[in-house]
Structures are given as C-alpha cells and as structure tokens.
C-alpha atoms as a PDB file:
ATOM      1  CA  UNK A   1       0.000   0.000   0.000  1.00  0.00           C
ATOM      2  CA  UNK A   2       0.842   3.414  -1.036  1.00  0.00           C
ATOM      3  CA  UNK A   3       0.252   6.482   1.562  1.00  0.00           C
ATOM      4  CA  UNK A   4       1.583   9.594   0.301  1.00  0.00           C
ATOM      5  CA  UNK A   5       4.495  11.262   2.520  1.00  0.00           C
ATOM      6  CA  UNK A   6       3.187  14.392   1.702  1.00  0.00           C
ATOM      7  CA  UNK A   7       1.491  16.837  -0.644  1.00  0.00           C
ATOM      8  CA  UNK A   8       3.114  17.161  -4.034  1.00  0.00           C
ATOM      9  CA  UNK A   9       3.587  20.209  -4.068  1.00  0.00           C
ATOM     10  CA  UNK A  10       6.271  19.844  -1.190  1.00  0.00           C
ATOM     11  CA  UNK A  11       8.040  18.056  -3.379  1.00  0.00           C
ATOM     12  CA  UNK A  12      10.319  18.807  -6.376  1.00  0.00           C
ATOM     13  CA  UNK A  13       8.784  17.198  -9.162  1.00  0.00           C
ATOM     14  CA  UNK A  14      10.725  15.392 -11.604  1.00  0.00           C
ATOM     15  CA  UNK A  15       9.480  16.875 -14.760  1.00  0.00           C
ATOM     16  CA  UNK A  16       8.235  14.563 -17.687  1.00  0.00           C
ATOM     17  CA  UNK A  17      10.227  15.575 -20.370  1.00  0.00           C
ATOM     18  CA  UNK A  18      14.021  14.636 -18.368  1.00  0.00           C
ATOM     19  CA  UNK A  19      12.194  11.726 -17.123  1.00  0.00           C
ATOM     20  CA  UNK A  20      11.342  10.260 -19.773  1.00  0.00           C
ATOM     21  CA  UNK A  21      14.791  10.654 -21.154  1.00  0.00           C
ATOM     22  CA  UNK A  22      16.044   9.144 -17.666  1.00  0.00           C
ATOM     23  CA  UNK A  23      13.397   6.006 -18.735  1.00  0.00           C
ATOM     24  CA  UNK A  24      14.887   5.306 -22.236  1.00  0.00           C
ATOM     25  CA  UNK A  25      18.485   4.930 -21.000  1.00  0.00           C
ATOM     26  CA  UNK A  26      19.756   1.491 -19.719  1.00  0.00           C
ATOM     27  CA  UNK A  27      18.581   0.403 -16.062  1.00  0.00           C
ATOM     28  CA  UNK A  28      19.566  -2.343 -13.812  1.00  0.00           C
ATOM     29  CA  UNK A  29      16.295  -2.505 -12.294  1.00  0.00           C
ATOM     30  CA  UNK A  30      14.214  -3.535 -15.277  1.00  0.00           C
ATOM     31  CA  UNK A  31      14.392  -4.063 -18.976  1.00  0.00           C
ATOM     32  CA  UNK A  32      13.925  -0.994 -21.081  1.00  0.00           C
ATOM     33  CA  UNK A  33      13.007  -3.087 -24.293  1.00  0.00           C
ATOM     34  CA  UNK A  34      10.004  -4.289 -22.203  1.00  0.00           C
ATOM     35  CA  UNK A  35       8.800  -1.681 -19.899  1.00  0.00           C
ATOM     36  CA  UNK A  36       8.693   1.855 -20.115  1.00  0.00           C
ATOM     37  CA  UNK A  37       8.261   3.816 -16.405  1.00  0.00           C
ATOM     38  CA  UNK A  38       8.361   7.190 -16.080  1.00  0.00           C
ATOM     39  CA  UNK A  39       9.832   8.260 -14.241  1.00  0.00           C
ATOM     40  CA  UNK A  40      11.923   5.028 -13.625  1.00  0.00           C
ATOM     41  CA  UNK A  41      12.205   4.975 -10.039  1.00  0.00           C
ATOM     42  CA  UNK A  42       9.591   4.861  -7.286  1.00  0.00           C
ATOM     43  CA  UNK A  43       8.307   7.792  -5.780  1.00  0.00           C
ATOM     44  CA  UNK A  44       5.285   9.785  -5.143  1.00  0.00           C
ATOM     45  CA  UNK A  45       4.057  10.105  -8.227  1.00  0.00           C
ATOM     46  CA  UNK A  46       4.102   8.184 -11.769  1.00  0.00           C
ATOM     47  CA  UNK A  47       3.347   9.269 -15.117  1.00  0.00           C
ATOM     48  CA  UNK A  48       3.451   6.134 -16.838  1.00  0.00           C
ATOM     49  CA  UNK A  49       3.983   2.134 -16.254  1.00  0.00           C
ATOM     50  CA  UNK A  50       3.687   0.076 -19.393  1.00  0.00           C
ATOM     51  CA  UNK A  51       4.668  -2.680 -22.334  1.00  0.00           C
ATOM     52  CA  UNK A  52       6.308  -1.681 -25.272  1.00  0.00           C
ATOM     53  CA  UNK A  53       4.762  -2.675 -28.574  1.00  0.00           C
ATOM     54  CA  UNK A  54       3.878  -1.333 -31.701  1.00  0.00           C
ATOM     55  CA  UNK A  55       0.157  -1.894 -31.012  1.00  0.00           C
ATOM     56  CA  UNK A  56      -0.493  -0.576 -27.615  1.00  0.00           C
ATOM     57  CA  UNK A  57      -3.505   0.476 -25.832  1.00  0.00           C
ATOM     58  CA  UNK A  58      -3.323   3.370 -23.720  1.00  0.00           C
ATOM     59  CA  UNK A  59      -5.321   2.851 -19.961  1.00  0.00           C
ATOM     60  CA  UNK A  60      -6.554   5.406 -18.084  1.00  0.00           C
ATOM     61  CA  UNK A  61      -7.538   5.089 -14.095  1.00  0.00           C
ATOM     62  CA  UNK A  62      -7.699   7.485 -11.832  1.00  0.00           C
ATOM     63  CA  UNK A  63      -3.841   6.938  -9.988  1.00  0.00           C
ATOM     64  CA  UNK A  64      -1.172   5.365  -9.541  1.00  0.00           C
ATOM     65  CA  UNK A  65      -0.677   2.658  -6.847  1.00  0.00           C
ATOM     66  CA  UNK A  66       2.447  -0.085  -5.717  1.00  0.00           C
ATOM     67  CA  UNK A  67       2.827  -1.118  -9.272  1.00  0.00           C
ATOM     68  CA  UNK A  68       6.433  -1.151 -10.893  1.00  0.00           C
ATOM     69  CA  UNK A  69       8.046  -3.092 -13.749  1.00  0.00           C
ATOM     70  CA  UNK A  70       8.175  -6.788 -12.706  1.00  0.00           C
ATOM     71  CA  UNK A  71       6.085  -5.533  -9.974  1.00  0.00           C
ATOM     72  CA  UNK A  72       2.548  -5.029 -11.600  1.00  0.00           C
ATOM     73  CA  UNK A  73      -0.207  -5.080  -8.592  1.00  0.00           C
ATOM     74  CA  UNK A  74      -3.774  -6.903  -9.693  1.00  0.00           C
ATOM     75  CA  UNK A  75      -5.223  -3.803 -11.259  1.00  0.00           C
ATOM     76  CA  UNK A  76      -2.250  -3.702 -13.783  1.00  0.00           C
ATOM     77  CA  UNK A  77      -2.307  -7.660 -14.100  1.00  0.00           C
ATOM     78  CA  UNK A  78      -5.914  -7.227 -14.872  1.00  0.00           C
ATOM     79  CA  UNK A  79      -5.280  -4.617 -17.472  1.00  0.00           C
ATOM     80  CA  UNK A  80      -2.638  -6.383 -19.354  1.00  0.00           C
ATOM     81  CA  UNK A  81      -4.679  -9.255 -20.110  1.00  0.00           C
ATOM     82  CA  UNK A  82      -7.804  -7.151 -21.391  1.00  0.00           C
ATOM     83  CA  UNK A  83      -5.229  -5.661 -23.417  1.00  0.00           C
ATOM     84  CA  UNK A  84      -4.353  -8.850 -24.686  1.00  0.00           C
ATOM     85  CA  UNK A  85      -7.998 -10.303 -25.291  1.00  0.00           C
ATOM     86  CA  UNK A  86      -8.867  -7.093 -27.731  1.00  0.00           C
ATOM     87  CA  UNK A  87      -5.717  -8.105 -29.872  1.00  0.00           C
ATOM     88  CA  UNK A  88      -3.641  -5.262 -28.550  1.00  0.00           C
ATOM     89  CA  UNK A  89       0.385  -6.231 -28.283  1.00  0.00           C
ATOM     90  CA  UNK A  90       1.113  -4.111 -25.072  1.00  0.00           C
ATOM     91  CA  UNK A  91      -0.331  -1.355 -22.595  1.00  0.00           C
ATOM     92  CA  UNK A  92       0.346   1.799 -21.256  1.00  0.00           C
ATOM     93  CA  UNK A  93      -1.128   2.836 -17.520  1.00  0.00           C
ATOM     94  CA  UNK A  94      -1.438   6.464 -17.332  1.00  0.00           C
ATOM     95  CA  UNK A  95      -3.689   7.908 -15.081  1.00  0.00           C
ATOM     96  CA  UNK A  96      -5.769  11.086 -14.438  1.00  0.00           C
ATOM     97  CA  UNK A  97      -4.009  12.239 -11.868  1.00  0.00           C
ATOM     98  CA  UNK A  98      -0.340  11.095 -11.410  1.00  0.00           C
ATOM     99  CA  UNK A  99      -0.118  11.112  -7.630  1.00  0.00           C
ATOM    100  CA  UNK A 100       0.607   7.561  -5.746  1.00  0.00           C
ATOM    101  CA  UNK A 101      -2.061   6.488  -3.096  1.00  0.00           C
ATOM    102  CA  UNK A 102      -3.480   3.066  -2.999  1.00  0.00           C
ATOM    103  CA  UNK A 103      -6.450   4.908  -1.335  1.00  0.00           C
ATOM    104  CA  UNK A 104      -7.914   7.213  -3.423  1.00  0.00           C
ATOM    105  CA  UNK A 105      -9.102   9.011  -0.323  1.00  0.00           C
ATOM    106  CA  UNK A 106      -5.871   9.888   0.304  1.00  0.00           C
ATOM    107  CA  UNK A 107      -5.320  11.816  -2.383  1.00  0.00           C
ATOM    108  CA  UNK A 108      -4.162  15.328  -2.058  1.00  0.00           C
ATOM    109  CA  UNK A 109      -7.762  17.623  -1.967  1.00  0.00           C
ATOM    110  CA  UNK A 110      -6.168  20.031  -3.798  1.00  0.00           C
ATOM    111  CA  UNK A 111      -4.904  19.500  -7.529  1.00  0.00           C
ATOM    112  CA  UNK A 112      -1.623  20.621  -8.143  1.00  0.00           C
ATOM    113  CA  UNK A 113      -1.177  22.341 -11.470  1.00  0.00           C
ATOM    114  CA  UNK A 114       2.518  21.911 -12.375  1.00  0.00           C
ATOM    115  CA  UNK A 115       2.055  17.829 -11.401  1.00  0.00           C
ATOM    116  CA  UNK A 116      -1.117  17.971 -14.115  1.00  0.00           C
ATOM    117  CA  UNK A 117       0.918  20.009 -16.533  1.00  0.00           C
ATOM    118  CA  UNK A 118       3.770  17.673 -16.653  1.00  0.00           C
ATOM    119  CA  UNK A 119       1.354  14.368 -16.864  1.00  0.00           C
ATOM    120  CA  UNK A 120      -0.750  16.161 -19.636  1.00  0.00           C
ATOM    121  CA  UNK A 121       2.776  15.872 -21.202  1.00  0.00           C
ATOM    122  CA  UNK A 122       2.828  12.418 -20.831  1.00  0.00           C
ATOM    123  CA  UNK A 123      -0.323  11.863 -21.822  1.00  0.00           C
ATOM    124  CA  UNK A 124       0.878  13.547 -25.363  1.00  0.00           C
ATOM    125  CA  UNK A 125       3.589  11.786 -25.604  1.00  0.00           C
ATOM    126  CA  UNK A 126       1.578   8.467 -25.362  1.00  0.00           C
ATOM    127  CA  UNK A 127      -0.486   9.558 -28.392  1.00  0.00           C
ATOM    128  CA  UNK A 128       2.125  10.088 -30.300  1.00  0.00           C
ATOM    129  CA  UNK A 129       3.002   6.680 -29.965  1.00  0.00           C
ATOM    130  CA  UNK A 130       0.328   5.699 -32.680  1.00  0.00           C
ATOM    131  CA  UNK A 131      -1.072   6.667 -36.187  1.00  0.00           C
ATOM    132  CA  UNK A 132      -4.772   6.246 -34.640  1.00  0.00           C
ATOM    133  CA  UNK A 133      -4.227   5.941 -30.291  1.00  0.00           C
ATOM    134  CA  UNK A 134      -6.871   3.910 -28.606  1.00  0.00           C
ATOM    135  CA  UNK A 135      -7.900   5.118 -25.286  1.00  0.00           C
ATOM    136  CA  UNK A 136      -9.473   3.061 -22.872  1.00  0.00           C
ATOM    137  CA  UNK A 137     -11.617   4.473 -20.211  1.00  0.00           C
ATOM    138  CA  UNK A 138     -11.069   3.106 -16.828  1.00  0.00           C
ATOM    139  CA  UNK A 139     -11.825   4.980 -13.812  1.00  0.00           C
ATOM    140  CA  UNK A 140     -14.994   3.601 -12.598  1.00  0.00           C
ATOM    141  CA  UNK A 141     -16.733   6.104 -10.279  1.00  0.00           C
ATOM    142  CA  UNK A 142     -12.932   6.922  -8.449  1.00  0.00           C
ATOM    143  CA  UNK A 143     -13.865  10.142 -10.664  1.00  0.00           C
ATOM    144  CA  UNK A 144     -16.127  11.231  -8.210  1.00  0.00           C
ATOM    145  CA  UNK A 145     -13.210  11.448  -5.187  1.00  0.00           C
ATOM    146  CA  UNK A 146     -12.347  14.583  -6.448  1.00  0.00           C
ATOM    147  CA  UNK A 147     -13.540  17.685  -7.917  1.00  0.00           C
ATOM    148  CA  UNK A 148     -10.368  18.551  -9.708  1.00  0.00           C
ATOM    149  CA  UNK A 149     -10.519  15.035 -11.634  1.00  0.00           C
ATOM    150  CA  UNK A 150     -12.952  15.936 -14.288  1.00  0.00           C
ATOM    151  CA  UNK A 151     -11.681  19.021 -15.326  1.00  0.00           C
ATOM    152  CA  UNK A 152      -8.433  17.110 -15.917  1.00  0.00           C
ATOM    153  CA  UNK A 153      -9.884  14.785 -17.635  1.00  0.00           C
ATOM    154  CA  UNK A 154     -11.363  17.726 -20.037  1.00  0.00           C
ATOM    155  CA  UNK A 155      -7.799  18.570 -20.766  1.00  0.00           C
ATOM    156  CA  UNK A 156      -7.157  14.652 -21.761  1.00  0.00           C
ATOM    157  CA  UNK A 157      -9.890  14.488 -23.920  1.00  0.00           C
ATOM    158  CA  UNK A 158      -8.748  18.221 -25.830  1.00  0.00           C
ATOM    159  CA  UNK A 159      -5.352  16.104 -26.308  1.00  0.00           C
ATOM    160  CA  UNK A 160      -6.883  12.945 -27.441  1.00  0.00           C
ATOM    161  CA  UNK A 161      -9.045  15.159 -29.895  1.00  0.00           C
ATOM    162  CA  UNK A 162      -6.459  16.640 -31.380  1.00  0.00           C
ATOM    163  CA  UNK A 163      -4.460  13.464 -32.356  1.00  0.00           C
ATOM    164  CA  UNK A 164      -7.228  11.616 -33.545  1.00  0.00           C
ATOM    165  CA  UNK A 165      -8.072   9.018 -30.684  1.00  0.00           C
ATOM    166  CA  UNK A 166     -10.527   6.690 -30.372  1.00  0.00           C
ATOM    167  CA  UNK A 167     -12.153   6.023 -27.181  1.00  0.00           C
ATOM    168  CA  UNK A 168     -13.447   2.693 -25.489  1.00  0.00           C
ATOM    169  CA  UNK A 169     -15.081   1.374 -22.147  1.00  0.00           C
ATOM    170  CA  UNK A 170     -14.109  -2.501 -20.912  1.00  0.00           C
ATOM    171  CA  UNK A 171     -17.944  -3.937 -21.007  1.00  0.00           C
ATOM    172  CA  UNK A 172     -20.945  -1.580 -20.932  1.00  0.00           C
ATOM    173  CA  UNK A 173     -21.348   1.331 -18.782  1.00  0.00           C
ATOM    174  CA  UNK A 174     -21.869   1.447 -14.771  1.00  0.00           C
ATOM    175  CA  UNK A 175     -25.292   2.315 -13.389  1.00  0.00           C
ATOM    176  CA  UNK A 176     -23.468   5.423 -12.287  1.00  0.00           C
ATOM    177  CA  UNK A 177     -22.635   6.226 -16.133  1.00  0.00           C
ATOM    178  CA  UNK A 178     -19.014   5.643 -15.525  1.00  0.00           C
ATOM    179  CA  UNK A 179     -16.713   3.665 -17.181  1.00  0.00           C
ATOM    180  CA  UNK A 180     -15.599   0.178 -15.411  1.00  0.00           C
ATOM    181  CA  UNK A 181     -12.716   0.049 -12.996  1.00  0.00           C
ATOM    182  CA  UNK A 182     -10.169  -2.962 -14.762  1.00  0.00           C
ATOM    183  CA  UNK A 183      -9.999  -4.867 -11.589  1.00  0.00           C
ATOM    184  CA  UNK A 184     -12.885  -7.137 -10.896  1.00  0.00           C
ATOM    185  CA  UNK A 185     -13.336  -7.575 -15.064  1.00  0.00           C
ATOM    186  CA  UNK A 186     -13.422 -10.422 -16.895  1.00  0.00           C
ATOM    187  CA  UNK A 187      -9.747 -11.384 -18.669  1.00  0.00           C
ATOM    188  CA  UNK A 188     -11.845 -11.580 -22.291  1.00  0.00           C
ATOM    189  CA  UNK A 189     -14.082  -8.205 -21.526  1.00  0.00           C
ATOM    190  CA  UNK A 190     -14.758  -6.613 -25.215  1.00  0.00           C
ATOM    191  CA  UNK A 191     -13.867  -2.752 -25.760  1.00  0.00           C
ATOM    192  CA  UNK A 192     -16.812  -0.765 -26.370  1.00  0.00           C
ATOM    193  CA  UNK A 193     -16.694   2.469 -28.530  1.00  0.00           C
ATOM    194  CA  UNK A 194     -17.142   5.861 -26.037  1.00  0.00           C
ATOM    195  CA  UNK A 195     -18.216   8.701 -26.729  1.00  0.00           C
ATOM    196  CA  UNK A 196     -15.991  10.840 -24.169  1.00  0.00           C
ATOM    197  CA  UNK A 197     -17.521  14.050 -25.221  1.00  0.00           C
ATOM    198  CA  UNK A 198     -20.850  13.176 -24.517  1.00  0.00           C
ATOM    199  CA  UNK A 199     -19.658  11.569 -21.003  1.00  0.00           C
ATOM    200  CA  UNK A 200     -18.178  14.738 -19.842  1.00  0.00           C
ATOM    201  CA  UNK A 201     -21.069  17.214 -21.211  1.00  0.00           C
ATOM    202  CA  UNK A 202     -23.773  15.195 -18.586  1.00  0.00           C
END
C-alpha cells in the first residue's frame, strides 16, 4: 500500500520531459526493451507504467498505486490481459491524476497544477506513440473522489481530440454512467466504442 508522505507540491517534481529521457536509457532494475516507467524509479508520483509494442492500448484510471516493472499489482495484471484479449500487443497505464495512493481518499484535496501540466505531457507523448491511439476508459466512479478530476480529464480528452483518438469502455457502462474500474473484469471483456464528449457534457 501506497500512503503519500506528503502533498506534491512539497516536493520537487521530476518533470516529464528529463524523465522520460532518464526512462529510455539502460537500467539495472528492469528491462527498457520491455517496460517503459516514467519516471523510472519509485516515488510519489508516476506518469506512466507500461509494455512496449507497436500496437499498444493506452489505460486510463484514476492513480497510480504499488505497481512497478516486474512488480505489476492486480489492477495492472488485470489490465494487461484485457489488453491482450482485444488483440492489442502491449499497454500503457497512465492515469488522471499522477499522484501515488493506494487509497484514493488519500489523495491530495487540492490539484496541483505543475504535477497535471507535466502528466498532460505524458499523456501527449503516449499519443504520439500511434497513427490512430486507442484510449481506454477506466476509472470507474474513483472520478467522483475529487472535484479537480474531471476538469483534468477535459484537458485529456482536448489532447486525445487533437491526435485523432478513439475512445473505449471494458464492457458496458456502470449504473453510475461511468466507465468500469479494470480490476474485478473479466480477462476476455470486449472494448466498447465511447463517446468521451458526450460523457463529460452530462
């Protein structure tokens, strides 16, 4: 379990663009022609955890927990294999807010703007991974912890607009209208087209 230490904005934040050039050198820790984890050590905050592949599917929860390279906790597990089923050769976990607590409750009540900045970066750099991104909506009604979520989630969907993604759900909607959580889904749960906009205009 993840508890944060403190707020985020005690701490000084790796930003995404060095990190990610940290991630694509050599490591000892994990293999770099596998994984790609940014940035690629632990700490209180994660912009990305993934496969490499040249067909990946890009997940978004809410954020991040334990999980690591070699080290993927059952939420990860769980999205890897959906990824799998729907003929998709790797993932990449990204999340709407980039924070580490295994509790979403414990997330900071307060969003921090240069932390969202700097994942927003991420989040373009994982669309320009492919011609035609797929997106897959996974933050089942987490959303709702937080006021701050949806409006960064506003800003994902401006950047997934503008390079041409396509959006899907894992099954068919919640009762709440949210999109599933990955965890407690079936390994050979079909993506579902979503229409994002019309989500975040109810």
């Amino acid at each position: 379990m993840h508890i944060p230490l403190s707020g985020t904005d005690a701490l000084t934040l790796e930003l995404f663009t060095p990190a990610l050039e940290n991630a694509l050198r050599p490591s000892r820790e994990y293999d770099i022609e596998k994984w790609l984890y940014v940035p690629n050590t632990y700490s209180e905050y994660r912009y990305i955890l993934g496969t490499r592949g040249k067909n990946p599917l890009i997940c978004i929860g809410i954020n991040p927990s334990t999980a690591a390279p070699e080290a993927l906790d059952p939420t990860l597990k769980s999205v890897e294999r959906i990824a799998h089923a729907n003929g998709y050769d790797s993932f990449l976990m990204f999340n709407v807010y980039a924070q580490r607590a295994t509790r979403p409750d414990d997330m900071e009540k307060t969003l921090n703007p240069l932390l969202h900045e700097e994942n927003r970066k991420a989040f373009r750099y994982l669309l320009s991974l492919s011609p035609t991104p797929a997106v897959w909506a996974a933050w089942g009604n987490i959303i709702e912890k937080r006021d701050y979520l949806t409006d960064c989630m506003r800003d994902f969907v401006s950047d997934g607009k503008a390079a041409g993604a396509r959006w899907f759900t894992a099954g068919p909607l919640l009762k709440s209208g949210h999109p599933h959580h990955p965890l407690y889904l079936r390994k050979d749960t079909p993506l579902l087209d979503f229409d994002i906009e019309a989500y975040l205009a109810k």
